[in-house]
C-alpha atoms as a PDB file:
ATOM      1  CA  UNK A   1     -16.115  -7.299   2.422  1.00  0.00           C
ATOM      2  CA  UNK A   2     -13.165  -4.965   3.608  1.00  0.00           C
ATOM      3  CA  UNK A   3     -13.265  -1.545   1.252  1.00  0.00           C
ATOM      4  CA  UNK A   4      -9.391   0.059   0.330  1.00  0.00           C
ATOM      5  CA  UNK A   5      -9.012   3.495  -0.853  1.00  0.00           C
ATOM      6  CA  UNK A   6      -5.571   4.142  -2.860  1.00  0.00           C
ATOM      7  CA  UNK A   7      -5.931   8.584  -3.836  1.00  0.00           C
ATOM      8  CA  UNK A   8      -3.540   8.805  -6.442  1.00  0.00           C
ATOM      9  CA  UNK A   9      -2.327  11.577  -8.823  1.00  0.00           C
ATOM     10  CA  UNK A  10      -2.450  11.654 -12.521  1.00  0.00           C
ATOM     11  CA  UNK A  11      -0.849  11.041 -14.341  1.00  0.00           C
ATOM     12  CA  UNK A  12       0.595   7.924 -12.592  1.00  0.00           C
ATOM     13  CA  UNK A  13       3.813   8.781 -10.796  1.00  0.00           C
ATOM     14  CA  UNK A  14       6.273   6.993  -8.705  1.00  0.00           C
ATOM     15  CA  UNK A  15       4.386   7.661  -5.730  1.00  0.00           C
ATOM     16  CA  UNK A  16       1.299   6.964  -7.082  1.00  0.00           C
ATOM     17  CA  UNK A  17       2.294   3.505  -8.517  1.00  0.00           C
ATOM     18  CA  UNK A  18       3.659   3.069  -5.549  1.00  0.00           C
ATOM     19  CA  UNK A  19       0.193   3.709  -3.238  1.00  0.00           C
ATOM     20  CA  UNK A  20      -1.409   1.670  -6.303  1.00  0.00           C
ATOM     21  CA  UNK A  21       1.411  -1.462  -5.188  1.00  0.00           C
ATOM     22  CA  UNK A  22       0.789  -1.097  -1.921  1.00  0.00           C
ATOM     23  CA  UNK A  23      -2.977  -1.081  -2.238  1.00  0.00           C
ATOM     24  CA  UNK A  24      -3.369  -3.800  -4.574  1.00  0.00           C
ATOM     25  CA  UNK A  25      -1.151  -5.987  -2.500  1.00  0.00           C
ATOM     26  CA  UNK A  26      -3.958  -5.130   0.596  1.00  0.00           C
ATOM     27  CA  UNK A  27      -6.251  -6.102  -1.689  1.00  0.00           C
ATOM     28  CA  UNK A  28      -5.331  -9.647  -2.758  1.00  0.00           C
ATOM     29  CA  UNK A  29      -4.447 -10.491   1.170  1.00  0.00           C
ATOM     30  CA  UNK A  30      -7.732  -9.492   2.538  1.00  0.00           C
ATOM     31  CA  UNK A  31      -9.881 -10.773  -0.427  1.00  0.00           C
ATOM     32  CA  UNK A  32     -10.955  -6.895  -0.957  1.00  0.00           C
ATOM     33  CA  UNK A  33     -12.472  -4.171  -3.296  1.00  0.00           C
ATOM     34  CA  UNK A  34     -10.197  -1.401  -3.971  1.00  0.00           C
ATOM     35  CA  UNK A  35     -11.416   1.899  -5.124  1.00  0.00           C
ATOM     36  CA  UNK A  36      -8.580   3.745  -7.330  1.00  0.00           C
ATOM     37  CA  UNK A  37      -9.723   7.827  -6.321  1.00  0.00           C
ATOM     38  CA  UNK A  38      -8.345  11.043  -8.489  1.00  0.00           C
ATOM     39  CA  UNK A  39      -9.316  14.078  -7.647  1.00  0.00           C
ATOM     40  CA  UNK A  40      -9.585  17.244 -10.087  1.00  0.00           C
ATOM     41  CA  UNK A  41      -8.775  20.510  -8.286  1.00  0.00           C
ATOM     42  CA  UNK A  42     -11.022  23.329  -9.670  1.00  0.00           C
ATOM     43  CA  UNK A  43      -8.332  25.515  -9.607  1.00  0.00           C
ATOM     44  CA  UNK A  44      -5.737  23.774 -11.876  1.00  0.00           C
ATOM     45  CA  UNK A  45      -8.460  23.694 -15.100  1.00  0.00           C
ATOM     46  CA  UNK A  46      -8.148  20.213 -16.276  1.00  0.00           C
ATOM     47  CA  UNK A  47      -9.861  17.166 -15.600  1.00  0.00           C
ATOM     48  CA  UNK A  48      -9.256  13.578 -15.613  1.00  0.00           C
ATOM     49  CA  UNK A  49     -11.571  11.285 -17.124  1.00  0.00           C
ATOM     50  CA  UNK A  50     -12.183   8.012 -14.949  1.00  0.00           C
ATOM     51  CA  UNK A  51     -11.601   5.904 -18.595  1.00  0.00           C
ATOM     52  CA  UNK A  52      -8.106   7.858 -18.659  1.00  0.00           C
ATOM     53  CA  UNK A  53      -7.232   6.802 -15.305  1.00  0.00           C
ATOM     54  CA  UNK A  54      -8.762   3.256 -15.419  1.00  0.00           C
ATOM     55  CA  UNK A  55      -6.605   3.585 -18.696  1.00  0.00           C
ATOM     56  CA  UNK A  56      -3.706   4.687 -16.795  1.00  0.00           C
ATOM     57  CA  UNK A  57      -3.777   1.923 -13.981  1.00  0.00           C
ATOM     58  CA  UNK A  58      -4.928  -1.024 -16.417  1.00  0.00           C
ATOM     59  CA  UNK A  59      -1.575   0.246 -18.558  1.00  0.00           C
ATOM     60  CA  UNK A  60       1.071   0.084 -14.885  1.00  0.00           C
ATOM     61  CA  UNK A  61      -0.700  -2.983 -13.127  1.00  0.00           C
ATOM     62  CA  UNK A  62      -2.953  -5.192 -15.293  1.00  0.00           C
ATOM     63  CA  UNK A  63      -6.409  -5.659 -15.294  1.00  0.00           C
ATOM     64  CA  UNK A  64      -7.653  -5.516 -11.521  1.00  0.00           C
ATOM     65  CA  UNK A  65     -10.159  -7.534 -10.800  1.00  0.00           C
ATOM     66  CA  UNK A  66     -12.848  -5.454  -8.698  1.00  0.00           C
ATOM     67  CA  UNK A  67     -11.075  -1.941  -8.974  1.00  0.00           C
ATOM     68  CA  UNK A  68     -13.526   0.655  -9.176  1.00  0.00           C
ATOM     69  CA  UNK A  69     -12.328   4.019 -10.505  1.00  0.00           C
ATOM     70  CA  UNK A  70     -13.534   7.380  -8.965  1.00  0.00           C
ATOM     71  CA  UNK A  71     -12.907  11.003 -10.091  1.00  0.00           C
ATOM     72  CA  UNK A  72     -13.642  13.488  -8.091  1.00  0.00           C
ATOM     73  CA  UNK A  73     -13.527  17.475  -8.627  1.00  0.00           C
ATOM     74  CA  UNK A  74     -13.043  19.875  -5.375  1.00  0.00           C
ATOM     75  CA  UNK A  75     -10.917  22.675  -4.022  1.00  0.00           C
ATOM     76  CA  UNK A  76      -8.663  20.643  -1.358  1.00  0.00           C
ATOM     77  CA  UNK A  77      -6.744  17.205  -2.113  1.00  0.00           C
ATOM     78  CA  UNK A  78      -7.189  16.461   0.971  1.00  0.00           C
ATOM     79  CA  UNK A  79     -10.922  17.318   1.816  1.00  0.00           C
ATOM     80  CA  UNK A  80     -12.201  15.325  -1.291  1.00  0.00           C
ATOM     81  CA  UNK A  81     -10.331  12.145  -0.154  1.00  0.00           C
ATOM     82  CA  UNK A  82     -11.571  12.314   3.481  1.00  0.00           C
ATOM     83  CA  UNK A  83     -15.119  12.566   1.883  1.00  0.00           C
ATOM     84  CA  UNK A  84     -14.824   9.717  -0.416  1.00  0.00           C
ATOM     85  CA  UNK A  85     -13.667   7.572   2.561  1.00  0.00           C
ATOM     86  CA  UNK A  86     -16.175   8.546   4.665  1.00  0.00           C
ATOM     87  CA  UNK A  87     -19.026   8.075   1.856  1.00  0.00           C
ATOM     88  CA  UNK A  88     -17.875   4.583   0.916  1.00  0.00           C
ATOM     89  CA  UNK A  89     -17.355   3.769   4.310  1.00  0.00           C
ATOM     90  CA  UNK A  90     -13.899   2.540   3.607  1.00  0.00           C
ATOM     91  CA  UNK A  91     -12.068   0.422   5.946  1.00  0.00           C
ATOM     92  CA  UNK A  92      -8.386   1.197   4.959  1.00  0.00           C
ATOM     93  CA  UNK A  93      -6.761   4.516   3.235  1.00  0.00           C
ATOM     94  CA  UNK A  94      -3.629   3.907   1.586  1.00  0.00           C
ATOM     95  CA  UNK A  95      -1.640   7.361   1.590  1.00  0.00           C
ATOM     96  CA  UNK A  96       1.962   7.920   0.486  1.00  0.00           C
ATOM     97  CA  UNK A  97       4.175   9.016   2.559  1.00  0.00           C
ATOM     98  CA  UNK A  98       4.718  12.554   1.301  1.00  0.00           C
ATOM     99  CA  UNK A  99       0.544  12.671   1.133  1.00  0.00           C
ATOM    100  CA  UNK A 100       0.666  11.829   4.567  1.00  0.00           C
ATOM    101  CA  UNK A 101       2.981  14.438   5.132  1.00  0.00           C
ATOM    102  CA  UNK A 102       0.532  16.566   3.513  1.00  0.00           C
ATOM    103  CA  UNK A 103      -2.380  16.191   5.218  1.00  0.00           C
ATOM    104  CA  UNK A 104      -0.382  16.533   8.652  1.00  0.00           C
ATOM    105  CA  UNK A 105       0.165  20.080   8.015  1.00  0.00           C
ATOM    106  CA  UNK A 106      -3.475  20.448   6.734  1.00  0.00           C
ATOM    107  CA  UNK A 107      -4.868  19.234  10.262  1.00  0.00           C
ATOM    108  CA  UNK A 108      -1.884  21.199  12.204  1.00  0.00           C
ATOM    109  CA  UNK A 109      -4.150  23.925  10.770  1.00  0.00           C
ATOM    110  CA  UNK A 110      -7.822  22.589  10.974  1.00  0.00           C
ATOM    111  CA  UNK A 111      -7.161  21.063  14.542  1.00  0.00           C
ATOM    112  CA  UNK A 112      -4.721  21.155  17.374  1.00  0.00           C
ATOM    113  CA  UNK A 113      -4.112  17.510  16.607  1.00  0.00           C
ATOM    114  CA  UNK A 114      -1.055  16.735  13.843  1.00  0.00           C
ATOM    115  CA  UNK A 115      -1.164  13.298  13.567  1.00  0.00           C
ATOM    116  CA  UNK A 116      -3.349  12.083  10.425  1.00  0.00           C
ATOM    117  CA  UNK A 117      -3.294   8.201  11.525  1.00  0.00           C
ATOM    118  CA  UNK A 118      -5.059   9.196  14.265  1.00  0.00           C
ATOM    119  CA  UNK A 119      -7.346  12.096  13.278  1.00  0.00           C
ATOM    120  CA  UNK A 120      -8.332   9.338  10.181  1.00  0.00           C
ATOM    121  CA  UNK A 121      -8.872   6.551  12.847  1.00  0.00           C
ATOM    122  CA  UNK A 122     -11.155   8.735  15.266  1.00  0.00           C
ATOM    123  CA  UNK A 123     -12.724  10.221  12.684  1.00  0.00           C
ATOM    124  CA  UNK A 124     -13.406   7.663  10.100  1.00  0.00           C
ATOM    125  CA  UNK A 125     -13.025   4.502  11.693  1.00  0.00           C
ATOM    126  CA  UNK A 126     -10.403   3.465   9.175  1.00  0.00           C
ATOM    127  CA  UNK A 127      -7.268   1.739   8.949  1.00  0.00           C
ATOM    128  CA  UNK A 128      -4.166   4.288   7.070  1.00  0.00           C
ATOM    129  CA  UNK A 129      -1.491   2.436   5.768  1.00  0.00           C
ATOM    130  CA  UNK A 130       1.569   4.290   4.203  1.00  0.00           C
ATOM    131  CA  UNK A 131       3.132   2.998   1.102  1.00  0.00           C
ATOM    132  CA  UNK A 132       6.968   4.112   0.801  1.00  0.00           C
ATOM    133  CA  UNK A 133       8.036   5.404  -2.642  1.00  0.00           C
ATOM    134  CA  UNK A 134      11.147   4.627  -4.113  1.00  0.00           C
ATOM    135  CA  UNK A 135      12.992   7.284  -4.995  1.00  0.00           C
ATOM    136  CA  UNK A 136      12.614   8.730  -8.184  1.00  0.00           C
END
């Protein structure tokens, strides 16, 4: 069965609902599991509960049928979302596009190549799909 990661913040914003859109629509045309990831920085001193964001979601979309919700705690964004890919051996990321942004300057730092679709492809073996935010 095909695995889809949606990383979202919390609470829910318009670019998270929008990932969550995206990802759910994925999800019913491939017949997959979604996992619904938030991660906790250290730094920022609170922490979201995965019942508050299965709260959240259930609250914006419904009830989704095999959603699993993660919470995860580390320094980087970015770094905790690559791991939870790679653990669950996902086979598509959705990012938003200002995420995706993100994590382009993140690897313009880490490696000499910029472009996350392909850094996420070679290195993971995943599909990224972008979803587009309305604007707020």
């Amino acid at each position: 069965m095909t695995l889809i990661v949606a990383p979202v913040r919390f609470p829910l914003d318009h670019r998270s609902k929008a990932t969550l859109e995206r990802a759910i629509e994925l999800m019913d045309e491939r017949e997959a599991d979604l996992t619904v990831l938030h991660v906790n920085l250290y730094q920022n001193g609170h922490s979201v509960t995965r019942r508050e964001l299965k709260e959240a979601v259930e609250r914006a979309f419904g009830p989704i049928g095999t959603a699993r919700f993660v919470v995860r705690t580390g320094f980087l964004v970015e770094e905790s979302i690559l791991d939870e890919v790679a653990a669950e051996d996902a086979d598509v990321v959705v990012v938003g596009r200002e995420q995706r942004t993100l994590w382009r300057r993140l690897l313009r730092r880490l490696t000499n190549n910029p472009n996350i679709v392909e850094y996420l492809q070679h290195n993971l073996d995943c599909e990224v799909v972008t979803a587009e935010a309305a604007p707020s």
